[in-house]
C-alpha atoms as a PDB file:
ATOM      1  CA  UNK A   1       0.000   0.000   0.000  1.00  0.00           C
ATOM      2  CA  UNK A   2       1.154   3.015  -0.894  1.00  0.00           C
ATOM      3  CA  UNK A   3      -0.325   6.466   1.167  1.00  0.00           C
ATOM      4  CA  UNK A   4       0.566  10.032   0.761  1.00  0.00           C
ATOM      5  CA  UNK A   5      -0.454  13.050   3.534  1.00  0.00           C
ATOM      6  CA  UNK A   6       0.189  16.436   2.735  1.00  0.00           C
ATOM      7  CA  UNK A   7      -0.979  19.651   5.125  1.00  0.00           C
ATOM      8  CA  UNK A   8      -1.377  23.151   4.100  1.00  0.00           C
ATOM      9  CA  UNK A   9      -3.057  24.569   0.796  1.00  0.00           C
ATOM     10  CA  UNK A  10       0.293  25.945  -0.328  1.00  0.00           C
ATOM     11  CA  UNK A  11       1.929  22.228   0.061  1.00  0.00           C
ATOM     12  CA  UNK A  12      -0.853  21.158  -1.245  1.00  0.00           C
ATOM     13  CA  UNK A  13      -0.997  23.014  -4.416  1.00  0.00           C
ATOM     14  CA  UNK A  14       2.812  22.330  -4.970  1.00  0.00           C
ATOM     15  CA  UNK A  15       2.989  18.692  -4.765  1.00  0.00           C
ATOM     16  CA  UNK A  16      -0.725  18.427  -6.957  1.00  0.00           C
ATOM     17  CA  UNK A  17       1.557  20.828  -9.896  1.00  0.00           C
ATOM     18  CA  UNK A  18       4.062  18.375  -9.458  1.00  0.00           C
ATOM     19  CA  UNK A  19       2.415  15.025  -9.146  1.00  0.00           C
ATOM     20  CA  UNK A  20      -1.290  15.085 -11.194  1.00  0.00           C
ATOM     21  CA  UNK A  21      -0.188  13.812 -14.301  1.00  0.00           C
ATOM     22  CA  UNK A  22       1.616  10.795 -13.152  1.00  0.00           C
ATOM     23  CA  UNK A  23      -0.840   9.841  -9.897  1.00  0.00           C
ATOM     24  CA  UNK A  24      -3.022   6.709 -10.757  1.00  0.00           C
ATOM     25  CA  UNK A  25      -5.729   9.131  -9.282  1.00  0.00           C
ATOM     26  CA  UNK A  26      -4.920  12.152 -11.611  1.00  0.00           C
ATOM     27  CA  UNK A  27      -6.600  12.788 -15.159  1.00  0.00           C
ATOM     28  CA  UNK A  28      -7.551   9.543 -15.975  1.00  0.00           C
ATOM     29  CA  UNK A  29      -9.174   8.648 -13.574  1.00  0.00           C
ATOM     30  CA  UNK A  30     -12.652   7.561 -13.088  1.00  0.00           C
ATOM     31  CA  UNK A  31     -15.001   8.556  -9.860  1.00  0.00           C
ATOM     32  CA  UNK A  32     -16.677   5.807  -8.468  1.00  0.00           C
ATOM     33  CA  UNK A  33     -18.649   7.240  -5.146  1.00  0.00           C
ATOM     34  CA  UNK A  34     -17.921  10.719  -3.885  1.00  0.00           C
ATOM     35  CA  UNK A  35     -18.956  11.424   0.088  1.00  0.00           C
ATOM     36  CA  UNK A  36     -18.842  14.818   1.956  1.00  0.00           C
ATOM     37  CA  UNK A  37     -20.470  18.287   2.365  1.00  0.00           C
ATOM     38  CA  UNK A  38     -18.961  21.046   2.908  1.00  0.00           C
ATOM     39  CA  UNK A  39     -15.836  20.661   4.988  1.00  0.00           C
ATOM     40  CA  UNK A  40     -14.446  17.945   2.951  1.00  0.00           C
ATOM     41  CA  UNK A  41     -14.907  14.627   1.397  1.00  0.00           C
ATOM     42  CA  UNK A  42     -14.191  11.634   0.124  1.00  0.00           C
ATOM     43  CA  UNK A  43     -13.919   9.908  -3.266  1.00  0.00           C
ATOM     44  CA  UNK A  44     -13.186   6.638  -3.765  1.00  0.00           C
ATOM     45  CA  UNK A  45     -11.951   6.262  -7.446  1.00  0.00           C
ATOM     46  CA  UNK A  46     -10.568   3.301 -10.393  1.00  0.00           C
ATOM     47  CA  UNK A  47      -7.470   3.859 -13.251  1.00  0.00           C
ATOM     48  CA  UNK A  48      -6.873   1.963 -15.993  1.00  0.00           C
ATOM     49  CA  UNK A  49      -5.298  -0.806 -16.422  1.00  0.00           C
ATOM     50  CA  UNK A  50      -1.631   0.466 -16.974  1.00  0.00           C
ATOM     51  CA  UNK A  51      -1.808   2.390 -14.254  1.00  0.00           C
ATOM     52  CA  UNK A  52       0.164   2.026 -10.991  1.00  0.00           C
ATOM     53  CA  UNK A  53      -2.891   0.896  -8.871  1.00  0.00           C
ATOM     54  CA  UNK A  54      -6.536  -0.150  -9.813  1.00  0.00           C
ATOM     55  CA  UNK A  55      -8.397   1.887  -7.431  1.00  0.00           C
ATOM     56  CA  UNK A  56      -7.928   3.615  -4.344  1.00  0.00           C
ATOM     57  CA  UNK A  57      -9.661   6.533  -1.873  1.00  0.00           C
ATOM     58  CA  UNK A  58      -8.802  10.446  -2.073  1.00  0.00           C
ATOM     59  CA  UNK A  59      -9.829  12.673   1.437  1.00  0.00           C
ATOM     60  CA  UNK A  60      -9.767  16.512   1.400  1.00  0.00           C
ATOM     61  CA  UNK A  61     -10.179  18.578   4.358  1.00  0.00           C
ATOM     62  CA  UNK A  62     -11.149  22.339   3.919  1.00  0.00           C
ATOM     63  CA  UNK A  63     -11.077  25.145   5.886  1.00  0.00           C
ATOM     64  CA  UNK A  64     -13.949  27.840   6.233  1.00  0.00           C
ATOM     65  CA  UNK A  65     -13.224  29.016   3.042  1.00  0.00           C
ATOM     66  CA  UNK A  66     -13.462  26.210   1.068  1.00  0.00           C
ATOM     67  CA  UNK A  67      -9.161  25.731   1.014  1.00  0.00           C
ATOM     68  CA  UNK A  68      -8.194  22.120   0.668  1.00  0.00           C
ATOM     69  CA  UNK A  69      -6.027  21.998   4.242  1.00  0.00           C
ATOM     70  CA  UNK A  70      -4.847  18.097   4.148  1.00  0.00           C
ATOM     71  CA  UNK A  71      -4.873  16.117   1.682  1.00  0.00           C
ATOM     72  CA  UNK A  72      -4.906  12.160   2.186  1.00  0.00           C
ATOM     73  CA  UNK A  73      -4.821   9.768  -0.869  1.00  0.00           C
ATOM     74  CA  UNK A  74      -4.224   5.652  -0.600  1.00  0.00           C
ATOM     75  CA  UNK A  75      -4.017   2.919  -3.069  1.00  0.00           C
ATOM     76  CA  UNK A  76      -3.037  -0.798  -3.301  1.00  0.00           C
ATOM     77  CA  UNK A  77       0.044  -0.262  -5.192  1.00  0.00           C
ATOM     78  CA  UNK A  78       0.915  -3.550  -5.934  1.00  0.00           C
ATOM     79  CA  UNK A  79       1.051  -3.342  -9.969  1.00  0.00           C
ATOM     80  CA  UNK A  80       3.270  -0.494  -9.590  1.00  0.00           C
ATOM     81  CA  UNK A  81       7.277  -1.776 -10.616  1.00  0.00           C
ATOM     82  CA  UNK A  82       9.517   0.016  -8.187  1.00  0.00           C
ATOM     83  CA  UNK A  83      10.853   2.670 -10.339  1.00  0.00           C
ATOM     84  CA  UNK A  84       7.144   3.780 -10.678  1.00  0.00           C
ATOM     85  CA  UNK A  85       6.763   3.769  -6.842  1.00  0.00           C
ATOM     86  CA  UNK A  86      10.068   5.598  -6.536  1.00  0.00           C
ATOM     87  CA  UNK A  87       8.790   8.013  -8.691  1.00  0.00           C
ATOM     88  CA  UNK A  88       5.664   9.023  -7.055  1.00  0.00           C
ATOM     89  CA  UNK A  89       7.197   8.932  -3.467  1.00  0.00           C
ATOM     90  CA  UNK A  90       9.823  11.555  -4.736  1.00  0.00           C
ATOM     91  CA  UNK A  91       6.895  13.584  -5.883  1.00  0.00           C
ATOM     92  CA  UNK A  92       5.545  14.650  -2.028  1.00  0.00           C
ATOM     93  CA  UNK A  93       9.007  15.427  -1.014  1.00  0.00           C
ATOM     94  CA  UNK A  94      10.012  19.213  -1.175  1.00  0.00           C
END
């Protein structure tokens, strides 16, 4: 399993710029349930099948005005090779 926390819209922001277009979560992604209301939610989501993981679960916390504070993602990444999983840990560090 593979998880990733990051805290703070700024840090947030930076490691999405970074990250998005490799994440098995990221553009191709498809939604599969969405929970929340306003302070947050859930969304539990499926990639294709190149991708690093099959499925996995996304959390985002906001703040009051509507700022994504923490940001928790976590996937069974065990179709990922290790240069893949390399590559996305190196992603969250800054």
């Amino acid at each position: 399993m593979l998880a990733a926390r990051i805290e703070g819209a700024f840090p947030v922001g930076r490691y999405l710029n970074r990250a998005l277009n490799s994440l098995p979560w990221g553009f191709n992604a498809t939604i599969r349930h969405v929970f929340g209301s306003g302070r947050g939610g859930v969304y539990e989501w499926i990639d294709g099948e190149a991708a690093a993981a099959r499925d996995g679960i996304t959390a985002l916390d906001l703040n009051r005005q509507g700022v994504i504070t923490r940001f928790t993602t976590v996937w069974e990444a065990s179709r990922g090779c290790n240069s893949t999983m390399e590559k996305l840990v190196e992603f969250s560090i800054e």
